[in-house]
Protein backbone atom coordinates (compact mmCIF):
# COMPACT_ATOMS: atom_id res chain seq x y z
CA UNK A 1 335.54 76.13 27.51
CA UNK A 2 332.36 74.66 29.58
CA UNK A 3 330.19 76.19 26.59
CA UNK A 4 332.17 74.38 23.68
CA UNK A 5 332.16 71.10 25.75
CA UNK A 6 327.92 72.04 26.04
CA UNK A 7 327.53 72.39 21.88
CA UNK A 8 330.05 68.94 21.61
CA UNK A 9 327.82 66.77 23.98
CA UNK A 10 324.72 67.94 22.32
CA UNK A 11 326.03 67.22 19.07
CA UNK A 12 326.92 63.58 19.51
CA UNK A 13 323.81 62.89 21.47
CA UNK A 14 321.37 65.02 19.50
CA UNK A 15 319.63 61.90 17.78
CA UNK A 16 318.98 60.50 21.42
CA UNK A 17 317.84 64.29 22.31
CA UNK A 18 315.45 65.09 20.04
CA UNK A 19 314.12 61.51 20.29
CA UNK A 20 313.42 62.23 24.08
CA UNK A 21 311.63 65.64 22.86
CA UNK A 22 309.81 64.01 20.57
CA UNK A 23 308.53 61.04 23.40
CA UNK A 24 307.49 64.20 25.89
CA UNK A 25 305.95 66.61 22.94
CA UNK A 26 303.87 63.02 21.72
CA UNK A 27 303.18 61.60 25.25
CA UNK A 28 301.80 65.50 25.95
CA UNK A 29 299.77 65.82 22.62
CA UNK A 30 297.98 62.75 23.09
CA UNK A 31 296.94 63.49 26.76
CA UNK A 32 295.48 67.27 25.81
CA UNK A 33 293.84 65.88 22.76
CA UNK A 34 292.23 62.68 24.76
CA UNK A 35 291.10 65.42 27.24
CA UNK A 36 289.64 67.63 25.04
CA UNK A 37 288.00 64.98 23.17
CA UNK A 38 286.48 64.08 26.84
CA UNK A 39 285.77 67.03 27.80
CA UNK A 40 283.49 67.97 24.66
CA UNK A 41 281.98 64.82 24.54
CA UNK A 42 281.13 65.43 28.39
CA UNK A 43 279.65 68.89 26.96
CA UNK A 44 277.88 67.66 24.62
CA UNK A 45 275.98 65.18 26.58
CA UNK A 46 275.06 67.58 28.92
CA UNK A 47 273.72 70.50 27.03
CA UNK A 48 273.44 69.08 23.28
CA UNK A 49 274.25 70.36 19.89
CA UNK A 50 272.82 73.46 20.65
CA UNK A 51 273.70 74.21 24.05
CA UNK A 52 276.89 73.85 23.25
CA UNK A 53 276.78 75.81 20.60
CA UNK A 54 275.23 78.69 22.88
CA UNK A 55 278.53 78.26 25.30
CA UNK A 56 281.25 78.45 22.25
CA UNK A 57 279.40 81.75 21.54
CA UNK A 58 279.54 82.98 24.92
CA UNK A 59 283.47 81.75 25.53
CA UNK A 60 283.84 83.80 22.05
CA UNK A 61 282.37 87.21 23.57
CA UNK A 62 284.16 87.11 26.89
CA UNK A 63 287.67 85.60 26.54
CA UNK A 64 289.50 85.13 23.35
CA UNK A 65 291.52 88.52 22.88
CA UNK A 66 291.86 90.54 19.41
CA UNK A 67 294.11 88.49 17.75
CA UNK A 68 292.60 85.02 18.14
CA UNK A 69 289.13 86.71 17.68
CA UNK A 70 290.52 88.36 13.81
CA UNK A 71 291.52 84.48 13.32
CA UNK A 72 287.92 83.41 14.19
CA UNK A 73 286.42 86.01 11.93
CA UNK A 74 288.08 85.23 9.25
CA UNK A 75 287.10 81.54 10.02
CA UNK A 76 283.52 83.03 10.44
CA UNK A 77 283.59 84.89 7.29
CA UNK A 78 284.62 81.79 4.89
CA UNK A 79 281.34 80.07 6.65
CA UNK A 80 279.41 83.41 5.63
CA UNK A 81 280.05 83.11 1.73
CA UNK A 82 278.23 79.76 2.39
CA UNK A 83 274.86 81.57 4.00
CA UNK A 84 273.25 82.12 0.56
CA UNK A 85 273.70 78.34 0.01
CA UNK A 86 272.75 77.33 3.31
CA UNK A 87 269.46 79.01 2.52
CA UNK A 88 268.62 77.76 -0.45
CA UNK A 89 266.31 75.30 0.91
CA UNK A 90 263.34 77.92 -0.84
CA UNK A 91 263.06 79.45 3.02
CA UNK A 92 263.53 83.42 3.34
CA UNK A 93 265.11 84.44 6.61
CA UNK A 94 265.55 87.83 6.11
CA UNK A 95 261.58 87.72 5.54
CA UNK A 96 260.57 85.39 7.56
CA UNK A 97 262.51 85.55 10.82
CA UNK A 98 260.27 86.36 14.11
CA UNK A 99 260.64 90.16 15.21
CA UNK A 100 262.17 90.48 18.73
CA UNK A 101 259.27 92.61 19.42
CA UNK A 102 257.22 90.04 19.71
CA UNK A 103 258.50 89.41 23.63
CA UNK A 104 257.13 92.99 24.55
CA UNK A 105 253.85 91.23 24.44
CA UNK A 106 255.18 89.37 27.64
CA UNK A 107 255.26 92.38 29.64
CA UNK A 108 251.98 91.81 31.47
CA UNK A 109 252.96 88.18 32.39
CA UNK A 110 256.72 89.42 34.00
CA UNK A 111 254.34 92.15 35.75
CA UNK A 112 251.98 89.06 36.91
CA UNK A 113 254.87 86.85 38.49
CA UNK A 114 256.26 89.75 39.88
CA UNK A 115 253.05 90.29 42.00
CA UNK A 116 251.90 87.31 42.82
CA UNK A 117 252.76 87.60 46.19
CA UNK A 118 250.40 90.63 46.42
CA UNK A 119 248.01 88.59 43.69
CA UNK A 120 244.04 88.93 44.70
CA UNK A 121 241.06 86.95 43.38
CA UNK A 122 238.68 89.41 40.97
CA UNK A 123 234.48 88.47 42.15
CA UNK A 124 234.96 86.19 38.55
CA UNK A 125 238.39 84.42 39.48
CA UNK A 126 236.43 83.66 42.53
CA UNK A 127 233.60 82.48 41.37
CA UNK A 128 236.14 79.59 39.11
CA UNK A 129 237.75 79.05 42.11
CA UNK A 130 240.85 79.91 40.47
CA UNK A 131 244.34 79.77 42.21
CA UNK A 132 245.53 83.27 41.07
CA UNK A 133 243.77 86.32 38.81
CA UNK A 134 245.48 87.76 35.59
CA UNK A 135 242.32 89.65 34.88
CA UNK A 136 242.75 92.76 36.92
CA UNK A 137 246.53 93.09 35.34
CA UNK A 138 245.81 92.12 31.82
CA UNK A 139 242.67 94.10 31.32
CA UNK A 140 244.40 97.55 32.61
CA UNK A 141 243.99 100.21 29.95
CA UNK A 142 246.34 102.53 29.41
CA UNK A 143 245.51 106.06 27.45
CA UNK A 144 247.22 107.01 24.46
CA UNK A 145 250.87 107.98 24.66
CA UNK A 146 251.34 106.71 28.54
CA UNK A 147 252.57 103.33 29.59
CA UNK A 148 250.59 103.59 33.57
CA UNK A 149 247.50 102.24 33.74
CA UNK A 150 244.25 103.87 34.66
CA UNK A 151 242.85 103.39 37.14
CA UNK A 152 239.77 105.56 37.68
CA UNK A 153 236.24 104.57 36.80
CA UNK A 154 235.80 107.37 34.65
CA UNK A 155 239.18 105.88 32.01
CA UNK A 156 237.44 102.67 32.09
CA UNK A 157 234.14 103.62 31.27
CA UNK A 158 235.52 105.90 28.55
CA UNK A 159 237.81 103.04 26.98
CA UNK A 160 236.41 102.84 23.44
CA UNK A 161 237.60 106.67 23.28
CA UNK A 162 240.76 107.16 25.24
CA UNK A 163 242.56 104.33 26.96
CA UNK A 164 243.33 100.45 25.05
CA UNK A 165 244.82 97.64 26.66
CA UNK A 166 247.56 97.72 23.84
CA UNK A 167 248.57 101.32 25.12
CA UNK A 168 250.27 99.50 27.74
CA UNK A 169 252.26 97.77 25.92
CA UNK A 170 256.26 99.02 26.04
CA UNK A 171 259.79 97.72 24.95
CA UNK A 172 260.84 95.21 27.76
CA UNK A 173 264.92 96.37 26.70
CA UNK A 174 266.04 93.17 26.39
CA UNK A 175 270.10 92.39 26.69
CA UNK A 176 269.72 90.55 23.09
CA UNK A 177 273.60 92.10 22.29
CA UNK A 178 273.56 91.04 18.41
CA UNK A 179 270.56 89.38 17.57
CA UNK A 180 269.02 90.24 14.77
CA UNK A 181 265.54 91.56 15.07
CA UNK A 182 263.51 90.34 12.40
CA UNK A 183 260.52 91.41 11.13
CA UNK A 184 257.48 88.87 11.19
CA UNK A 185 255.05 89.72 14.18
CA UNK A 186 252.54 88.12 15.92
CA UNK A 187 248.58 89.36 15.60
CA UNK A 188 247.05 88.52 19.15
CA UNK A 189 243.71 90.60 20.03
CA UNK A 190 245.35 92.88 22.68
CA UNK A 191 241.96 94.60 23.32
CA UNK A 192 240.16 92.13 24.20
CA UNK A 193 239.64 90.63 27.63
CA UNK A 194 240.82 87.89 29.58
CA UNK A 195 238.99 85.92 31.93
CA UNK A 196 239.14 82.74 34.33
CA UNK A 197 238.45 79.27 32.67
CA UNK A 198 239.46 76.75 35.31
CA UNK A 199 242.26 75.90 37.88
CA UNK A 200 243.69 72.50 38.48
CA UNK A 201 246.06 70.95 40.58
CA UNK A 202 249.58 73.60 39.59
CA UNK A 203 247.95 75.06 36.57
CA UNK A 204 245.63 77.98 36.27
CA UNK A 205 244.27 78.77 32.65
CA UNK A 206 242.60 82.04 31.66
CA UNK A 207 241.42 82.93 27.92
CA UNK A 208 240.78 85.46 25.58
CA UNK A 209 238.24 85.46 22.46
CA UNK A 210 239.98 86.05 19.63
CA UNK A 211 237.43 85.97 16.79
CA UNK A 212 234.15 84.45 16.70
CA UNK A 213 234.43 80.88 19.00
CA UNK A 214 238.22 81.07 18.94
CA UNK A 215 239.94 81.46 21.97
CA UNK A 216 243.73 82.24 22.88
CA UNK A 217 244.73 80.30 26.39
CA UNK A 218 247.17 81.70 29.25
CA UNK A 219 248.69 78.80 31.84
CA UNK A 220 250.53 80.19 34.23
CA UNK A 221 252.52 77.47 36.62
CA UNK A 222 255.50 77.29 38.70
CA UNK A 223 257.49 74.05 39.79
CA UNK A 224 260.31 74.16 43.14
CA UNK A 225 262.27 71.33 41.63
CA UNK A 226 263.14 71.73 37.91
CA UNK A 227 265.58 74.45 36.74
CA UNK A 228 264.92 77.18 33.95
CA UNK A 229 268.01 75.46 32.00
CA UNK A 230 266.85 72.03 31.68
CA UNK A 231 263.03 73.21 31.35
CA UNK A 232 264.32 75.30 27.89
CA UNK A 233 266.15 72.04 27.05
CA UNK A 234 262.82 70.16 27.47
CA UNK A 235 261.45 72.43 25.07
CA UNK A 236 263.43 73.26 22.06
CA UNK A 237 265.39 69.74 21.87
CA UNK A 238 263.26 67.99 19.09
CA UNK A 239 264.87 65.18 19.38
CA UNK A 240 264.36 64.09 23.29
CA UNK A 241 260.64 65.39 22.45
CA UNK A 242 259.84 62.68 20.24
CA UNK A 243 260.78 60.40 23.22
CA UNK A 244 258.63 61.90 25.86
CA UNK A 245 255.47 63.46 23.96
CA UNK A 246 253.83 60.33 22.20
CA UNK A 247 251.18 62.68 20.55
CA UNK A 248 254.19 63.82 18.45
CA UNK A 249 253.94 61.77 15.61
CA UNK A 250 256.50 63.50 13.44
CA UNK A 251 258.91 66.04 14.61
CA UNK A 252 261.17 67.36 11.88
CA UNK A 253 263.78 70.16 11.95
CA UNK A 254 263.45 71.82 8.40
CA UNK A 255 265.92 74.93 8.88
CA UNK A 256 267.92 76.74 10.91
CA UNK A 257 268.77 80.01 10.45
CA UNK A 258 272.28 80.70 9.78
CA UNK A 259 272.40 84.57 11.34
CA UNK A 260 274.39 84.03 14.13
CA UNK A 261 272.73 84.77 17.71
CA UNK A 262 269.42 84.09 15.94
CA UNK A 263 268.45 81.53 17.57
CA UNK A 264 265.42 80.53 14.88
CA UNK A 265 264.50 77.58 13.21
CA UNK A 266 261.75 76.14 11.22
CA UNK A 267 260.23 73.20 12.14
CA UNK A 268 257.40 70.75 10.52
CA UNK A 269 255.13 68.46 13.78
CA UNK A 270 252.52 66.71 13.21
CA UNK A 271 249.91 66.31 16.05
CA UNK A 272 248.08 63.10 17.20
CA UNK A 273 244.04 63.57 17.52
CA UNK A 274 241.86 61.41 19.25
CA UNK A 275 240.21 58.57 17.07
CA UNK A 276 237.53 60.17 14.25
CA UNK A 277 239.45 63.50 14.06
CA UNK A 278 242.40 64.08 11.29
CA UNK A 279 245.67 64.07 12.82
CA UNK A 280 247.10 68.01 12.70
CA UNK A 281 250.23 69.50 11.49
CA UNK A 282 252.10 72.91 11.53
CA UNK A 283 254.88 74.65 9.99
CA UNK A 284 256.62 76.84 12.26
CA UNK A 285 259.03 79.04 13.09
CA UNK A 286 260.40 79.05 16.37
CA UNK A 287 262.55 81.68 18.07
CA UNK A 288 264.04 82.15 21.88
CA UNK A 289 266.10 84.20 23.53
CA UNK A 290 267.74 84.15 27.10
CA UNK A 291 268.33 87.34 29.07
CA UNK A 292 271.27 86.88 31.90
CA UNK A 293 270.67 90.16 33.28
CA UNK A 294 267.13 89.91 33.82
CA UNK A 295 266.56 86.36 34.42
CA UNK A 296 264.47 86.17 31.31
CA UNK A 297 263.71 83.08 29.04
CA UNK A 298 261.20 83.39 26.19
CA UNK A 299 259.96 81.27 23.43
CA UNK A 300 257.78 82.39 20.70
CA UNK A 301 256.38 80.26 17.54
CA UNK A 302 254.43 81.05 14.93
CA UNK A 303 252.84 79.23 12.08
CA UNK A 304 254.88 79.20 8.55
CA UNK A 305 255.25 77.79 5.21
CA UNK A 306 257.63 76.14 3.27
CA UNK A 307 257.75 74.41 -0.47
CA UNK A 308 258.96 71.17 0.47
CA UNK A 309 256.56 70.67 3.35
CA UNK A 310 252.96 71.32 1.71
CA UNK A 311 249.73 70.31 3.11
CA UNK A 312 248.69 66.99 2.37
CA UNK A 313 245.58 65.00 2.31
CA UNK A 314 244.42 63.14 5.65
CA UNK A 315 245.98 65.98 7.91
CA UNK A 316 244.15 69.40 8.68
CA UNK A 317 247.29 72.01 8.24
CA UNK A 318 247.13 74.42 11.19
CA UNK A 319 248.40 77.74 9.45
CA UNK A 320 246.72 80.25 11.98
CA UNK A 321 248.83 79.42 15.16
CA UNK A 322 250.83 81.56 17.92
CA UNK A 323 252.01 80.64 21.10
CA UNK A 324 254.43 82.90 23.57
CA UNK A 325 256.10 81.57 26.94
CA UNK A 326 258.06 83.34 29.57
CA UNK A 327 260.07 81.13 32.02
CA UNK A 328 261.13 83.21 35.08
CA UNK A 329 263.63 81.09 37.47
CA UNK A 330 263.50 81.71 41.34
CA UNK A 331 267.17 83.04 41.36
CA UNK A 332 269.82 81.24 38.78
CA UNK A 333 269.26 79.41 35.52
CA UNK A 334 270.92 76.67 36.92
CA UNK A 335 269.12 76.54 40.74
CA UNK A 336 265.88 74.16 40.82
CA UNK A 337 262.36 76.46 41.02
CA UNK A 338 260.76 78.79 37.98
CA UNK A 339 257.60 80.01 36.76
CA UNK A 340 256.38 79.85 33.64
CA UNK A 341 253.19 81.60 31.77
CA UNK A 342 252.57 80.05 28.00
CA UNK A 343 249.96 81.89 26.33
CA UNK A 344 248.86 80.24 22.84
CA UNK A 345 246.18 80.30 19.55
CA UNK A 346 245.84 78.42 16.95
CA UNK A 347 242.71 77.75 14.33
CA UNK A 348 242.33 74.43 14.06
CA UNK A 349 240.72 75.37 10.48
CA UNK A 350 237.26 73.55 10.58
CA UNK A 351 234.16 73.98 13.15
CA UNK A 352 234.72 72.10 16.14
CA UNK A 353 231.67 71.43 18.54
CA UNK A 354 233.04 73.61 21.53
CA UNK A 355 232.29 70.21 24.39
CA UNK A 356 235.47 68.89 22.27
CA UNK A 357 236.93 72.58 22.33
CA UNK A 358 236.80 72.21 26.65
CA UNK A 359 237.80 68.38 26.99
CA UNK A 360 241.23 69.19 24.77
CA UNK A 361 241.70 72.01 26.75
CA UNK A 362 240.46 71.12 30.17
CA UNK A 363 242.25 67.40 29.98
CA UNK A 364 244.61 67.29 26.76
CA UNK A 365 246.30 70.54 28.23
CA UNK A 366 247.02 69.93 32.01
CA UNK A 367 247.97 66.38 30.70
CA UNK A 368 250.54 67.26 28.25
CA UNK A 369 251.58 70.19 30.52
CA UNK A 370 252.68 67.72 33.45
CA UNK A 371 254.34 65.23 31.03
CA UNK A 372 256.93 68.18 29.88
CA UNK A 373 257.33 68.42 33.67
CA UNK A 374 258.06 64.74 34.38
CA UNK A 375 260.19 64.90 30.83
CA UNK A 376 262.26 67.79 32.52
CA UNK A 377 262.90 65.75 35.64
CA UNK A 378 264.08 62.98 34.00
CA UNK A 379 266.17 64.58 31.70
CA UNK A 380 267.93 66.63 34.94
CA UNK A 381 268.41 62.97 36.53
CA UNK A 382 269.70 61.46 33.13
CA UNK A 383 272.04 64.41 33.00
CA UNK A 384 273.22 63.75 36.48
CA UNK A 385 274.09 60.52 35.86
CA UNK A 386 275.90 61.28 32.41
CA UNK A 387 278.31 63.92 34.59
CA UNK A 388 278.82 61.40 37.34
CA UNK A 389 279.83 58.28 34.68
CA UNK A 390 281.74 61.27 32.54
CA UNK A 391 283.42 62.59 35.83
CA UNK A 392 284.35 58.76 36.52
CA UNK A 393 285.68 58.06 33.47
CA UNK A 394 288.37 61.29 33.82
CA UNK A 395 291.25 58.92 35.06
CA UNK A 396 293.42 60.73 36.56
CA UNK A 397 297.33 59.98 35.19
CA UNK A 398 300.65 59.58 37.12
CA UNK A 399 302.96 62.52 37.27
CA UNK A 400 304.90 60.44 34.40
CA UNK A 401 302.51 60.07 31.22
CA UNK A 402 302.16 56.38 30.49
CA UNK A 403 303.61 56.80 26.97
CA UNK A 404 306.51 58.23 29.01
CA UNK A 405 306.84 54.78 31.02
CA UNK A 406 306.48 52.37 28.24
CA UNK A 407 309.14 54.26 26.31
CA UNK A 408 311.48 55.66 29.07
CA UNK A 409 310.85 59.33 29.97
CA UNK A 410 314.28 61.65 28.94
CA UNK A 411 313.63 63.83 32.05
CA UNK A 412 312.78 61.04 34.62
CA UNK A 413 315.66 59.12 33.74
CA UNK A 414 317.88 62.24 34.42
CA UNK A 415 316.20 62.89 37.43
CA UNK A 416 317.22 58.65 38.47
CA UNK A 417 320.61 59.32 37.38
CA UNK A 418 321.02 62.35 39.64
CA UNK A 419 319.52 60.42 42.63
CA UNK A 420 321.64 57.29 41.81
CA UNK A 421 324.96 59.34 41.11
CA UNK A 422 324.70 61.03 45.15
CA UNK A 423 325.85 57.59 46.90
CA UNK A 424 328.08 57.19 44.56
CA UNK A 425 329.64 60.59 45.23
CA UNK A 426 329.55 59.75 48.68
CA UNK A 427 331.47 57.22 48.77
């Protein structure tokens, strides 16, 4: 009997019934939607198109279960028939992408921050007044088939023979899950040595001769009050470099590749040279990769080509160019203090007296080196302020949604009615 009277009371007040629903379902809706709209605008302004790209992929790999990972496949797949067409720029991937082997030749430099509280000045690091030696680590030869240096006089005296400083070198094992590991590598001078060129103030600079009057350059610096996060913002964002670097005076992003977990583009910059010298540009690819279980940022670029981007008269086009960096935080990604080591060639294609060779390297370098610094501080304050204004602007709403109260929430009103209806009853 109480059931029948139920289905009758719903059925002459279903119109006003689903009308309520409909005013809770809406009023809900619009709240989750304005959040989420919030909340990824909040994201995006924090870590940028391709930081929060990164996080999607890593909320992908840890939390969505089976199901709702087949529906993002699927999702993934339709975006895959696109790949050939995304590539169709005239740029070859497959061919051209930067082998992860290339970050084995960062071994040495892990090895060097590793020791640097046990680091001691060589007679020639001494004699520079340097603040730290990589010679003694990076010139250890290793014989063929073993990974240890030797150490004995007699290895090093027979090195042409037995032992090479490219012995040494061994996979690093990187947690890379994915990635895929391309096949362009870089071709750095392994066997030759490394020695002291100059300290100053953070920054201490050693270099290798790579062919006749070329040199590659090592910096090695750590800062206490920038994190590893922001500092690989400071460097792959193009867009907040052409804000900060003035020398960049074009900064282009010509591809990206569209393998996920990648983490490659291709990327035209042309380079500002003093007054009498042709401005330089490159083509290059760029690739990095960040390790969570070892702590491990590294960058690698390497010089390229591409149809659309040819050399052009005016500019010197810098084809023979290299560069590796390691970033090393104190502790978290996220917790202010890292070291870094950027090691770097490039052929600047026509004889340079070497007095201009020293003043680039001994004043253009430390100078550009400390304006990425300053660029990474402010970018960490502008980034607090953007969460403080974004946190400010999360208003927080009543337990009744405001659509609810200019259109009369169903379940408030029935919880009025059931407070108004107990005097009543008592009387």
């Amino acid at each position: 009997m109480l059931f029948n009277r139920f289905v009758l009371a719903i059925k002459n007040q279903s119109r006003e019934t689903l009308r309520a629903w409909s005013y809770q379902c809406e009023s809900i809706f619009a709240q989750r939607s304005r959040r989420v709209q919030q909340l990824f605008s909040f994201y995006q302004s924090v870590y940028g198109t391709q930081g929060l790209k990164q996080l999607w992929r890593a909320y992908y790999r840890r939390e969505l279960q089976p199901p709702l990972r087949g529906m993002v496949m699927s999702a993934v797949g339709l975006v895959g028939l696109n790949i050939k067409r995304l590539g169709s720029d005239g740029f070859d991937w497959n061919k051209e992408r930067l082998a992860l082997s290339n970050f084995d030749l960062c071994r040495r430099d892990i090895e060097f921050i590793n020791t640097l509280p046990n680091n001691q000045l060589c007679d020639r690091c001494q004699a520079k007044k340097m603040n730290y030696c990589y010679c003694q680590l990076g010139n250890q030869r290793c014989k063929k088939g073993q990974s240890k240096p030797s150490t004995s006089k007699e290895a090093e005296a027979d090195a042409d023979a037995d032992t090479s400083i490219s012995n040494c070198l061994r996979p690093l094992d990187l947690d890379v899950r994915n990635a895929p590991a391309g096949t362009v590598r870089i071709q750095a001078q392994d066997d030759h040595k490394w020695e002291p060129y100059f300290s100053k103030n953070e920054f201490s600079i050693w270099r290798r001769q790579e062919r006749s009057s070329l040199y590659s350059y090592k910096v090695y610096a750590r800062f206490d009050d920038i994190t590893a996060d922001d500092f690989l913002h400071v460097q792959t964002d193009l867009d907040y470099r052409r804000q900060w670097d003035d020398t960049a005076l074009r900064l282009e992003l010509i591809s990206e590749d569209p393998v996920p977990g990648s983490s490659s583009h291709l990327i035209y910059w042309e380079m500002q040279w003093p007054r009498l010298f042709a401005n330089r540009d490159y083509v290059y690819c760029r690739r990095y990769i960040k390790d969570d279980n070892k702590k491990l940022i590294f960058i690698c670029n390497r010089g390229a080509k591409h149809n659309t981007y040819p050399a052009l008269s005016g500019k010197v086009r810098v084809t023979d160019y290299w560069s590796l960096m390691v970033i090393k935080p104190f502790r978290g990604f996220h917790e202010p203090g890292l070291h870094f080591v950027l090691t770097y060639f490039d052929d600047p294609g026509i004889p340079i007296p070497q007095n201009i060779k020293s003043w680039v390297t001994q004043k253009q370098m430390p100078e550009f080196l400390t304006k990425m610094y300053v660029a990474t501080k402010n970018y960490a304050c502008s980034r607090a302020i953007k969460m403080k204004d974004m946190f400010h602007g999360f208003a927080l709403i009543n337990d009744e949604y405001t659509a609810n109260e200019q259109r009369g929430s169903w379940l408030g009103s029935l919880s009025r009615r059931k407070v108004n209806s107990k005097p009543e009853a008592g009387r």
